[in-house]
N, C-alpha and C. Protein backbone atom coordinates (compact mmCIF):
# COMPACT_ATOMS: atom_id res chain seq x y z
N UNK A 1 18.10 -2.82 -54.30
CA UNK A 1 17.39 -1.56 -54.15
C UNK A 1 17.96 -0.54 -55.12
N UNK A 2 17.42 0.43 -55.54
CA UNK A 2 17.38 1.38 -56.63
C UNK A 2 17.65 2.73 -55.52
N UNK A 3 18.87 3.06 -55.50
CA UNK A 3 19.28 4.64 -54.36
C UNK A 3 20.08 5.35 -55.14
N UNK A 4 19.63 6.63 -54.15
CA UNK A 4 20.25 8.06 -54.93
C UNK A 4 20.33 8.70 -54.14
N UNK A 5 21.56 9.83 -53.96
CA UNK A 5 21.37 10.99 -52.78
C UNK A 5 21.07 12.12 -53.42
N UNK A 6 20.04 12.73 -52.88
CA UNK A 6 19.50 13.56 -53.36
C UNK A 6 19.63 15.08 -52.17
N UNK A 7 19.12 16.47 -52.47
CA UNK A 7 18.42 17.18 -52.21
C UNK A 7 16.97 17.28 -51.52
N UNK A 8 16.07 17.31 -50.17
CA UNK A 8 15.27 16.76 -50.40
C UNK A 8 13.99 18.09 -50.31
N UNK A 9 13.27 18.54 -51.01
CA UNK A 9 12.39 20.00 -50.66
C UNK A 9 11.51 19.75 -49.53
N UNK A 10 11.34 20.74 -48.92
CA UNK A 10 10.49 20.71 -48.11
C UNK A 10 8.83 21.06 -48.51
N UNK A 11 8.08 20.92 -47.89
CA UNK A 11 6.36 21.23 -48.38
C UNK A 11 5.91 22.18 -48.98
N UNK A 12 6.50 23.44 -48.74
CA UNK A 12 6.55 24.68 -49.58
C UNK A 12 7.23 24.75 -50.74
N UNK A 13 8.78 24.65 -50.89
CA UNK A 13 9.22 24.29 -52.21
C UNK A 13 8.38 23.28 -52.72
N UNK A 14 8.10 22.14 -52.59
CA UNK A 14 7.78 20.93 -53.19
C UNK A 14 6.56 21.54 -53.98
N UNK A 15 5.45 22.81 -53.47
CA UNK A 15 4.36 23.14 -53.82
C UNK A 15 4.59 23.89 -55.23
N UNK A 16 5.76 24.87 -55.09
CA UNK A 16 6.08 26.27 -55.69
C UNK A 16 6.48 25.10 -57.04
N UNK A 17 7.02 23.93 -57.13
CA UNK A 17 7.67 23.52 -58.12
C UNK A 17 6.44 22.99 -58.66
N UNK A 18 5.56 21.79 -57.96
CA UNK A 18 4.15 21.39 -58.52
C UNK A 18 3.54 22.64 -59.41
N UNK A 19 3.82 23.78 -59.11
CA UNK A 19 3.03 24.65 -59.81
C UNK A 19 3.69 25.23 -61.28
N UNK A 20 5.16 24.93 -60.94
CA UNK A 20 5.94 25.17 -62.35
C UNK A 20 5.51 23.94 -63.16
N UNK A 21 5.73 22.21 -62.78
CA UNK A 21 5.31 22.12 -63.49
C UNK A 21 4.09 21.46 -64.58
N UNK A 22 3.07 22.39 -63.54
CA UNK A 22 1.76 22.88 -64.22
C UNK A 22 1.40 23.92 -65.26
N UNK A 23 2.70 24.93 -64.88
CA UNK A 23 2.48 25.85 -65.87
C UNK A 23 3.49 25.20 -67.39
N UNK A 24 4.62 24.19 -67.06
CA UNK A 24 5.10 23.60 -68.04
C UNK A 24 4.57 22.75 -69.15
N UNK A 25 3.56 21.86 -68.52
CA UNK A 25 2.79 21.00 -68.32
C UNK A 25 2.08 21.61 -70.07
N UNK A 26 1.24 22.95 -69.63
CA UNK A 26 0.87 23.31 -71.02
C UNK A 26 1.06 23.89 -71.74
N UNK A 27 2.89 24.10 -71.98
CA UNK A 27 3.06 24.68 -72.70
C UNK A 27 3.75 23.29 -73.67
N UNK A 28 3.85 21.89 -73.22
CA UNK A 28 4.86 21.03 -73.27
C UNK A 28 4.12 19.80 -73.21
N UNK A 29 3.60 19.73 -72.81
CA UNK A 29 2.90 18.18 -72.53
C UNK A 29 3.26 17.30 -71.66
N UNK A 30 3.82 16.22 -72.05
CA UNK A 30 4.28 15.37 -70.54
C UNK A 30 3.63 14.67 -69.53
N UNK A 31 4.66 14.18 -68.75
CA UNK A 31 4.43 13.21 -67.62
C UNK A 31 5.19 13.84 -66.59
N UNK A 32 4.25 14.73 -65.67
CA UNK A 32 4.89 15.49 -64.94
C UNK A 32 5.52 14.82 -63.44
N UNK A 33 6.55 15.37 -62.37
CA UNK A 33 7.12 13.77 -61.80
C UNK A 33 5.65 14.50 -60.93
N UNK A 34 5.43 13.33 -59.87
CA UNK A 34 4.19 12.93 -58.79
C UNK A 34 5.23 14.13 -57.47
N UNK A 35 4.46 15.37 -57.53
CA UNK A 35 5.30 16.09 -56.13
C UNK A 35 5.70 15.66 -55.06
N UNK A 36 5.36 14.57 -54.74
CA UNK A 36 5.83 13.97 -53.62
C UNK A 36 7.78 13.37 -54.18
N UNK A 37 7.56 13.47 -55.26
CA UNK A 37 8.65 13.00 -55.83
C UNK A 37 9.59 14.06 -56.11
N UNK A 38 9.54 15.00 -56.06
CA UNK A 38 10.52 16.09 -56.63
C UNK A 38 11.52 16.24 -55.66
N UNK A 39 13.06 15.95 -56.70
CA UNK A 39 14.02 16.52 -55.71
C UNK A 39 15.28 17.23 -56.93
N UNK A 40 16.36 17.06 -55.97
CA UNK A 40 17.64 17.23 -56.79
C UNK A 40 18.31 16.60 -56.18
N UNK A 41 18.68 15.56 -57.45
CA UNK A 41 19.68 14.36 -57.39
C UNK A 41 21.42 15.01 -57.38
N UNK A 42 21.76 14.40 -56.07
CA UNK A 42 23.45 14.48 -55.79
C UNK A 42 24.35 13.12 -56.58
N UNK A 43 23.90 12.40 -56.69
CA UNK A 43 24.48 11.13 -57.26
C UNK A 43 23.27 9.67 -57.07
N UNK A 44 23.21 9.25 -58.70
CA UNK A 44 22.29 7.86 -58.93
C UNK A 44 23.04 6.97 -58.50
N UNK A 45 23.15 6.01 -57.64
CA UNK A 45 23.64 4.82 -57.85
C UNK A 45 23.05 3.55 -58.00
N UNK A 46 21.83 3.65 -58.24
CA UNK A 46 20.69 2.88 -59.27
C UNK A 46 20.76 1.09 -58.18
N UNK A 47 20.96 -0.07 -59.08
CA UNK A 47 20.72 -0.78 -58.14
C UNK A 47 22.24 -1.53 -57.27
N UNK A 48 21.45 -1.40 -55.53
CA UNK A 48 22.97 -1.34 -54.88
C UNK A 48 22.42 -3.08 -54.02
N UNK A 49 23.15 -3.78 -53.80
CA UNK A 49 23.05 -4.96 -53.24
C UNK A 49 22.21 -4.45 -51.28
N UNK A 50 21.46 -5.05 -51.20
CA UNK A 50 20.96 -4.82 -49.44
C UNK A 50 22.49 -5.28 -48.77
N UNK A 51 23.16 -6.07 -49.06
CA UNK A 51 24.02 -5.90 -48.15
C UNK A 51 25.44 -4.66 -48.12
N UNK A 52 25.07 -3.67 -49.24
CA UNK A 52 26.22 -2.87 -49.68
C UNK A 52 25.62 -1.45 -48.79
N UNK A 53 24.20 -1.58 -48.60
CA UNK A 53 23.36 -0.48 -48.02
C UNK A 53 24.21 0.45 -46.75
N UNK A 54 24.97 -0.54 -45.86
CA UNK A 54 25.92 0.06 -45.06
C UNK A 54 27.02 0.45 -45.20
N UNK A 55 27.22 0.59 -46.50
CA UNK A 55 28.98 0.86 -46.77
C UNK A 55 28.16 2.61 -47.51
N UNK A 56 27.40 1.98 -48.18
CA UNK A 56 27.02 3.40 -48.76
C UNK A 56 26.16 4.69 -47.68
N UNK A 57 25.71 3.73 -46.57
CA UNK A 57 25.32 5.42 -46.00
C UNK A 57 27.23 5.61 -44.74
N UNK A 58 27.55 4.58 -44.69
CA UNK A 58 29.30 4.92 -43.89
C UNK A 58 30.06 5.65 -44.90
N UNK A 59 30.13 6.01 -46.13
CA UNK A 59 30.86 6.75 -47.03
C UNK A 59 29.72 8.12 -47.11
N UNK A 60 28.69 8.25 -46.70
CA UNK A 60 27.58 9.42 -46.95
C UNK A 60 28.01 10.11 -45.71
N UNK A 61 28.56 9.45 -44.80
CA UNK A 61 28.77 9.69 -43.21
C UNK A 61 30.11 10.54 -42.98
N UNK A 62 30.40 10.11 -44.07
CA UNK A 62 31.83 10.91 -44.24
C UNK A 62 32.29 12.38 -44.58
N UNK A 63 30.85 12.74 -45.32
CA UNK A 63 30.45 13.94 -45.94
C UNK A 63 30.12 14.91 -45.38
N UNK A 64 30.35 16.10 -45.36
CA UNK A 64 29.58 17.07 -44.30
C UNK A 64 28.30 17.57 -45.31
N UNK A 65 27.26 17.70 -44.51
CA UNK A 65 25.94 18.65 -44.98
C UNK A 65 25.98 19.79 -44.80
N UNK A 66 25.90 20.66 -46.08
CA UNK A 66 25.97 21.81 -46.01
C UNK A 66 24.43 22.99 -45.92
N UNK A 67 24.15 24.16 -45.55
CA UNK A 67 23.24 24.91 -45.44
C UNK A 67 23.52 26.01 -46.97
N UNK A 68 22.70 26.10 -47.60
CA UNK A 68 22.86 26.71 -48.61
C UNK A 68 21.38 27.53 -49.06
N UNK A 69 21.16 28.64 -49.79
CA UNK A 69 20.23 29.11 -50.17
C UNK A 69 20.43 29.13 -51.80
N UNK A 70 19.00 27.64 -52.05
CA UNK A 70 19.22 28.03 -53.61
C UNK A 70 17.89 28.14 -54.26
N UNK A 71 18.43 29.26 -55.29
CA UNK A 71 17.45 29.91 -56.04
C UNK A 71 17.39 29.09 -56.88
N UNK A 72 16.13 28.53 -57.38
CA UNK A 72 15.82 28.15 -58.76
C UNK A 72 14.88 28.59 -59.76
N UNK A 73 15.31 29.37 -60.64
CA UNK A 73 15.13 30.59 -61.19
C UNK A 73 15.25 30.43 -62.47
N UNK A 74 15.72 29.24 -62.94
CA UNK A 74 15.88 29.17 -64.99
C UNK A 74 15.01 27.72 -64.90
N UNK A 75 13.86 27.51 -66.31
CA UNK A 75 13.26 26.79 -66.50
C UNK A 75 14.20 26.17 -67.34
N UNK A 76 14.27 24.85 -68.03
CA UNK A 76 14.76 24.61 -69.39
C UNK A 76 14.52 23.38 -69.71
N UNK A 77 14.75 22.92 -70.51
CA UNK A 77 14.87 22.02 -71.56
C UNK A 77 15.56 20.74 -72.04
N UNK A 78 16.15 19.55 -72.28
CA UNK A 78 17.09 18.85 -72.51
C UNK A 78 16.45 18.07 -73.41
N UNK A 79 16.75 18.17 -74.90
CA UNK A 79 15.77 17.71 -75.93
C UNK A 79 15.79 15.59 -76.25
N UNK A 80 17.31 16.09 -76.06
CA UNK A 80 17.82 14.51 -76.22
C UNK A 80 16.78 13.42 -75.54
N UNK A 81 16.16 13.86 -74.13
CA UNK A 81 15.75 12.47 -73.48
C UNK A 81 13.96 13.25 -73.01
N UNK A 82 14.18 14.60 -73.82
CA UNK A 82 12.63 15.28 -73.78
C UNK A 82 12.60 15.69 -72.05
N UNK A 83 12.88 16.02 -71.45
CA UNK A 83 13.11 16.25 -69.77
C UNK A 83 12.74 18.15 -69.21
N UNK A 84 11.59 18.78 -69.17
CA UNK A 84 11.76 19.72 -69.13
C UNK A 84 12.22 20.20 -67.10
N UNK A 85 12.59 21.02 -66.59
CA UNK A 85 13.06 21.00 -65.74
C UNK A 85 13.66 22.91 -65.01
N UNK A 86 13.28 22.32 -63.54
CA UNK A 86 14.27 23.75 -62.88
C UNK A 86 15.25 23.88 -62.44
N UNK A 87 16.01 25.03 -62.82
CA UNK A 87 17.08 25.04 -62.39
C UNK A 87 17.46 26.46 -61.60
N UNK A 88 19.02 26.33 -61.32
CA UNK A 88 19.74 27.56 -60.70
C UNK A 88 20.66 28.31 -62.12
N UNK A 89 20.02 29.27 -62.34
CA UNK A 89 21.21 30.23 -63.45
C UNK A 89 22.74 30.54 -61.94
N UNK A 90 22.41 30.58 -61.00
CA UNK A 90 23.59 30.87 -60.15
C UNK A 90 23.69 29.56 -59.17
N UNK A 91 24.19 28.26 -59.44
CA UNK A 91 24.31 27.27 -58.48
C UNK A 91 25.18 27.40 -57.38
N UNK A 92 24.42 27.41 -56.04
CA UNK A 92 25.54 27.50 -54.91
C UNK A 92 26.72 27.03 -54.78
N UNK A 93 27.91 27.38 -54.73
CA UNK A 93 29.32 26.69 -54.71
C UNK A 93 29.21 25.70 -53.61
N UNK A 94 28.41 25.85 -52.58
CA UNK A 94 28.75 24.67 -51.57
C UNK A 94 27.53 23.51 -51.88
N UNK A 95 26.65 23.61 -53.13
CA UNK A 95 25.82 22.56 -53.24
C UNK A 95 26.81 21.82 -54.25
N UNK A 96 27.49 22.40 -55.29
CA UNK A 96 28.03 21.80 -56.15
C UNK A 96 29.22 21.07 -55.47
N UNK A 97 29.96 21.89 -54.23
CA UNK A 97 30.77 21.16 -53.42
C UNK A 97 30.40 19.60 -52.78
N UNK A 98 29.10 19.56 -52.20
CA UNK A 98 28.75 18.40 -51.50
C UNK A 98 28.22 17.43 -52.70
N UNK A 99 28.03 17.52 -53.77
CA UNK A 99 27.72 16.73 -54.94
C UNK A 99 29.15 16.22 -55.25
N UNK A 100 30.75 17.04 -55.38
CA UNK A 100 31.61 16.27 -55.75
C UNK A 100 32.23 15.46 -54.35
N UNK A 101 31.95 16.12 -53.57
CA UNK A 101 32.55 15.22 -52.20
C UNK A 101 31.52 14.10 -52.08
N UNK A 102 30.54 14.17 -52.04
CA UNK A 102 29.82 12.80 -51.70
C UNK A 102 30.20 11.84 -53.13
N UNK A 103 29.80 12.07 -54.32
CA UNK A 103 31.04 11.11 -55.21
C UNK A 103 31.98 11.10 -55.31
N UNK A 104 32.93 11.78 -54.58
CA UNK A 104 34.48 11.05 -54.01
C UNK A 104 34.30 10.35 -53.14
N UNK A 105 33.39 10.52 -51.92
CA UNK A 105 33.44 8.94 -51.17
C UNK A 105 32.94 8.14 -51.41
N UNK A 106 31.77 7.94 -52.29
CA UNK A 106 31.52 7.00 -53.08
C UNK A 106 32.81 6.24 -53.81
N UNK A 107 33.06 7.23 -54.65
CA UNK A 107 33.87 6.22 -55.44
C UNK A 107 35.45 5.66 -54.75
N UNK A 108 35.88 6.64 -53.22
CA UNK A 108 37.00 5.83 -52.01
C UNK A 108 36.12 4.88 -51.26
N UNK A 109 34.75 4.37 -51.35
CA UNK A 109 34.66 3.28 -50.94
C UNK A 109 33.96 2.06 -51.78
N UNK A 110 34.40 2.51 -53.58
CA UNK A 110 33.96 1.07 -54.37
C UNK A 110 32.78 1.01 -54.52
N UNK A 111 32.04 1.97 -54.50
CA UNK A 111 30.67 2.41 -54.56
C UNK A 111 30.16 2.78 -55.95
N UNK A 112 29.58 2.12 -56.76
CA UNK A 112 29.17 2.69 -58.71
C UNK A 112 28.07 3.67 -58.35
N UNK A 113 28.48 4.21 -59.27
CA UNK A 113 27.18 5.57 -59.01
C UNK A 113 27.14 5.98 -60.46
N UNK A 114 26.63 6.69 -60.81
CA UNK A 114 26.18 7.06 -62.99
C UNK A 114 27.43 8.65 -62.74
N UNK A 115 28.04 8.36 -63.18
CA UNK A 115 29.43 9.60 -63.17
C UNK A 115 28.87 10.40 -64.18
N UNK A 116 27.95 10.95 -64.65
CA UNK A 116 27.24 11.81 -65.78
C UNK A 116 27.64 13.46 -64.55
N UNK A 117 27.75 14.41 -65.71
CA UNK A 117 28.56 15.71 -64.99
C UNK A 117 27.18 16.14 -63.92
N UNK A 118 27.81 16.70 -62.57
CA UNK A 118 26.43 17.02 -61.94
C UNK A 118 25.99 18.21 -62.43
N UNK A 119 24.40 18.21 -62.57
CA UNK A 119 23.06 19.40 -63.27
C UNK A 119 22.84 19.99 -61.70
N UNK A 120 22.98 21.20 -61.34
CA UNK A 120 21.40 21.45 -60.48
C UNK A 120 20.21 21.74 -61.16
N UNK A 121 19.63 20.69 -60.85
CA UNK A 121 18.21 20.69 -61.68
C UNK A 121 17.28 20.23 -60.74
N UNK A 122 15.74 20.48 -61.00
CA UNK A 122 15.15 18.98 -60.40
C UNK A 122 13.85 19.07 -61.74
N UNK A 123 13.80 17.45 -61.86
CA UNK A 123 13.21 17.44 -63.09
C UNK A 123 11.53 17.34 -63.13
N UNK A 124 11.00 18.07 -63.78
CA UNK A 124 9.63 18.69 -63.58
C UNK A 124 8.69 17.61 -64.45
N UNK A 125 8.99 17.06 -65.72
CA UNK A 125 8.37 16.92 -66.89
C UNK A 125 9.27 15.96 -67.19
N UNK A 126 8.72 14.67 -67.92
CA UNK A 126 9.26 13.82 -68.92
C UNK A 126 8.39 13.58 -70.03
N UNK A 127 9.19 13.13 -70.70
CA UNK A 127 8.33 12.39 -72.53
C UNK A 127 7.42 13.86 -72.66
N UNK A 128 8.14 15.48 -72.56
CA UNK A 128 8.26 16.59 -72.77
C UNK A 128 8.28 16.75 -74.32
N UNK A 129 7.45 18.25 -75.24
CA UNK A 129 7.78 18.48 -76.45
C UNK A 129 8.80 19.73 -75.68
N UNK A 130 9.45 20.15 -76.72
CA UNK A 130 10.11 21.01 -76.73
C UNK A 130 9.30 22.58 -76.76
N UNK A 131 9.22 23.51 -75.77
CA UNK A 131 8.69 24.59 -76.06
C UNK A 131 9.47 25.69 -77.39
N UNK A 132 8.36 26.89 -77.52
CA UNK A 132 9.01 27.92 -78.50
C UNK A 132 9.56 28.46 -77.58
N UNK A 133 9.40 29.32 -76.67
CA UNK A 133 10.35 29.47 -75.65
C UNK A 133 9.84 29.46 -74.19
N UNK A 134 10.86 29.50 -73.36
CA UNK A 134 10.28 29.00 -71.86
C UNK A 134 9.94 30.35 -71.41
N UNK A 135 8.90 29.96 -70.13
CA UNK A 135 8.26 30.92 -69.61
C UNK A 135 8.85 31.71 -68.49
N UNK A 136 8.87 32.94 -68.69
CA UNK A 136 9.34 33.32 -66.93
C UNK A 136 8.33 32.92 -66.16
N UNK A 137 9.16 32.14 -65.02
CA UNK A 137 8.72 31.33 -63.72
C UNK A 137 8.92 32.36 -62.25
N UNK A 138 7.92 32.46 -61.59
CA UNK A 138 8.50 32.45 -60.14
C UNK A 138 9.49 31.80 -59.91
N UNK A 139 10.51 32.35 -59.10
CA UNK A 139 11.44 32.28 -58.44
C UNK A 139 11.25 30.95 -57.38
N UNK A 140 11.95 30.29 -56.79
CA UNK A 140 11.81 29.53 -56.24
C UNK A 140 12.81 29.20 -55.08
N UNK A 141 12.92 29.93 -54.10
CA UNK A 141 13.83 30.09 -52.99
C UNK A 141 14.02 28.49 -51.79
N UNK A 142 15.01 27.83 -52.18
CA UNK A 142 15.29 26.54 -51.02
C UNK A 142 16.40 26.87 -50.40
N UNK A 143 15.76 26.86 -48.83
CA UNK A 143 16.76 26.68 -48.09
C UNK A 143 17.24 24.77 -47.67
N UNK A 144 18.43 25.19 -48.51
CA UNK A 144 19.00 23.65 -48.41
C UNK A 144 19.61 23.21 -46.92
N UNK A 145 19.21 22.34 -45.95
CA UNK A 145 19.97 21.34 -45.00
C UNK A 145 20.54 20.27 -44.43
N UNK A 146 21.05 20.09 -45.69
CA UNK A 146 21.36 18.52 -45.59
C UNK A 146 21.09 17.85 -46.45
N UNK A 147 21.37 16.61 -46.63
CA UNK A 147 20.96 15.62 -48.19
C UNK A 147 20.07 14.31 -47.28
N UNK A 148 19.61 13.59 -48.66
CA UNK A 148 19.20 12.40 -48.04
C UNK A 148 19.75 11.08 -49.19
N UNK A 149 19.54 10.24 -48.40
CA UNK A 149 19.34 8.80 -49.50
C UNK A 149 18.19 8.29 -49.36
N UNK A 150 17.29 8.37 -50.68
CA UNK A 150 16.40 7.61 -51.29
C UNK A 150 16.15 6.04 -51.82
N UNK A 151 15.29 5.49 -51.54
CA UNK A 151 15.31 4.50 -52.19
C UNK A 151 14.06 4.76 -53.36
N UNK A 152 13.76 3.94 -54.64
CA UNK A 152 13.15 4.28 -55.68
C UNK A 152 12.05 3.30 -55.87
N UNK A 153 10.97 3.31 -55.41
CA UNK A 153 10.49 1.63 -55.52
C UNK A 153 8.94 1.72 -56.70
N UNK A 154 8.87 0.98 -57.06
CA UNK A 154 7.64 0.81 -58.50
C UNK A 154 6.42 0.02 -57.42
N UNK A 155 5.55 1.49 -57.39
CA UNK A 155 4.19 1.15 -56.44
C UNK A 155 3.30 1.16 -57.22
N UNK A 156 2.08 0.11 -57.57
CA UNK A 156 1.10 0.37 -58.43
C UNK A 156 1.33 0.90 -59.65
N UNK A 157 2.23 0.29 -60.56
CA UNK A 157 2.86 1.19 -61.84
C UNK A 157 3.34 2.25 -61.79
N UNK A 158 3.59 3.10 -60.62
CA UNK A 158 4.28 4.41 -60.43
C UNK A 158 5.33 4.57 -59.90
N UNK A 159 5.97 5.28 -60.04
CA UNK A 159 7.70 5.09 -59.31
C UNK A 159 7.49 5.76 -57.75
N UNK A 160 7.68 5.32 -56.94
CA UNK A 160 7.72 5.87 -55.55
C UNK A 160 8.76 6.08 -54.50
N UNK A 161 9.12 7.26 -54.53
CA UNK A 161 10.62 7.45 -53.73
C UNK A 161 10.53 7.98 -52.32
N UNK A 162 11.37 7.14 -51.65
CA UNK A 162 11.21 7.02 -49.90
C UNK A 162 12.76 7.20 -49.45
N UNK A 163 12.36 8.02 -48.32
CA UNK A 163 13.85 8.06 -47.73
C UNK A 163 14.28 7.23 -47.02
N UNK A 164 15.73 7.12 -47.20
CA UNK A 164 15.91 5.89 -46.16
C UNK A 164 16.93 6.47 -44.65
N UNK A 165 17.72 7.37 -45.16
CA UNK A 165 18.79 8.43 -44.32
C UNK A 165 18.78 9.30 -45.02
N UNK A 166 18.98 10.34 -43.93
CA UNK A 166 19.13 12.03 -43.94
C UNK A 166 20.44 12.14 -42.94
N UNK A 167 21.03 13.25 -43.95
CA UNK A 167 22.18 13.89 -42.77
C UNK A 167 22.09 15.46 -42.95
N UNK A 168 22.10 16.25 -42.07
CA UNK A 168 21.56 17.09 -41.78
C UNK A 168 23.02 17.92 -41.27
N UNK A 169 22.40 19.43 -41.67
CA UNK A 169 23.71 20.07 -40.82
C UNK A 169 23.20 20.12 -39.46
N UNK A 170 24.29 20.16 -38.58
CA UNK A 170 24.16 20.45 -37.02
C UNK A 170 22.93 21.07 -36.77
N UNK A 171 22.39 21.07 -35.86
CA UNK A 171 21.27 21.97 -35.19
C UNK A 171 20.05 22.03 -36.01
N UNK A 172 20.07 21.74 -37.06
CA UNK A 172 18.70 21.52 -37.91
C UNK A 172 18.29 20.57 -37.88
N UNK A 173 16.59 20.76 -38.03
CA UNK A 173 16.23 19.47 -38.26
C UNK A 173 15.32 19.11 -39.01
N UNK A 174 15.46 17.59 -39.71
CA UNK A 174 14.96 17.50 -40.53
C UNK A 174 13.37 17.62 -41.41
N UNK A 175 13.16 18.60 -41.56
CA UNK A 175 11.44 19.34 -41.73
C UNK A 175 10.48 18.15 -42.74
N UNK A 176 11.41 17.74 -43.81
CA UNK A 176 10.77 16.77 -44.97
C UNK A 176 10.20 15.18 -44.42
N UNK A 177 9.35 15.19 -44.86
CA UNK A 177 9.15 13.12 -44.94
C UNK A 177 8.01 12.94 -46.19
N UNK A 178 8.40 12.14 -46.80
CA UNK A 178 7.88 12.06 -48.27
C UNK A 178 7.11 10.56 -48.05
C-alpha cells in the first residue's frame, strides 16, 4: 500500500482551496489535484508492506494530535517539479511540531518515510507553468484536529486517496470522510 499522514480539510476548506486552484488553474495551466484529494502531507511513506500497517498506525499512536488554527494565505510556486500550491507565510509551531514528532516515531520504530524538509503546503496544481506573479488569494482559515493516515490507490487512471486512521484531539470529532 502507498501511505502518508497527512492533514485532513474538512468540506469547507476543501471548497475555499478548489477555488484557489481554479483561480491558479488560469493563470498556470495544469493538472489540478481532484478536491476530494487535497490535503497537507505530515510524512510520505510511499509503499509500506500490509503486514507493517500495524506498526505504523502503533508509532502514529504514540503521537499526540494537536488543535491548531492555520491560515493559508501565500500562493506559490516550486519550478523544479512545476507544483503550484498553498501555503502558511506564518506556519503554526504546533503543526510543524506534530510533523517532526510523528517522523521521530516513525523513524524509533524502523519505519522509511521520504525525509525531504517538512513544507506546509497543500498542493493545488501539477505539470504547472510558472506564473509572472501570483495572485492575492483569499485567505483560507483551517481549523486543524488531528491527522490522518491515507492510503493512495490508482482508480480508473486517477489517483484516489482514502483514509484509513484518524487520531484526533480529545473531545473532537472527526468532521472529514473523503
Amino acid at each position: 500500500m502507498r501511505l502518508f499522514f497527512a492533514l485532513w480539510p474538512d468540506e469547507g476548506v476543501r471548497a475555499q482551496l478548489a477555488h484557489w486552484s481554479r483561480e491558479l488553474k488560469a493563470l498556470c495551466g495544469g493538472r489540478p489535484t481532484r478536491a476530494p484529494n487535497l490535503h497537507l502531507t505530515l510524512a510520505f511513506l510511499g509503499t509500506v508492506e500490509a503486514g507493517r500497517v500495524a506498526d505504523v498506525e502503533r508509532a502514529a499512536g504514540a503521537v499526540a494530535p494537536v488543535a491548531a488554527a492555520l491560515l493559508l494565505d501565500r500562493p506559490g510556486f516550486w519550478k523544479s517539479n512545476r507544483i503550484a500550491w498553498a501555503g502558511a507565510s506564518a506556519p503554526p509551531a504546533a503543526i510543524e511540531r506534530l510533523a517532526l514528532d510523528l517522523r521521530g516515531a516513525l523513524a524509533r520504530a524502523g519505519i522509511d518515510f521520504d525525509a525531504k524538509p517538512f513544507a506546509t503546503h497543500v498542493t493545488l496544481l501539477r505539470g504547472a507553468r510558472e506564473p509572472s506573479a501570483m495572485p492575492a488569494l483569499t485567505p483560507v482559515r483551517w481549523e486543524v484536529d488531528g491527522f490522518v493516515l491515507a492510503r493512495s490507490r490508482l482508480q480508473a487512471g486517477a489517483g484516489r486517496y482514502e483514509i484509513v486512521n484518524a487520531w484526533q484531539v480529545p473531545g473532537r470529532v472527526f468532521r472529514t470522510r473523503c
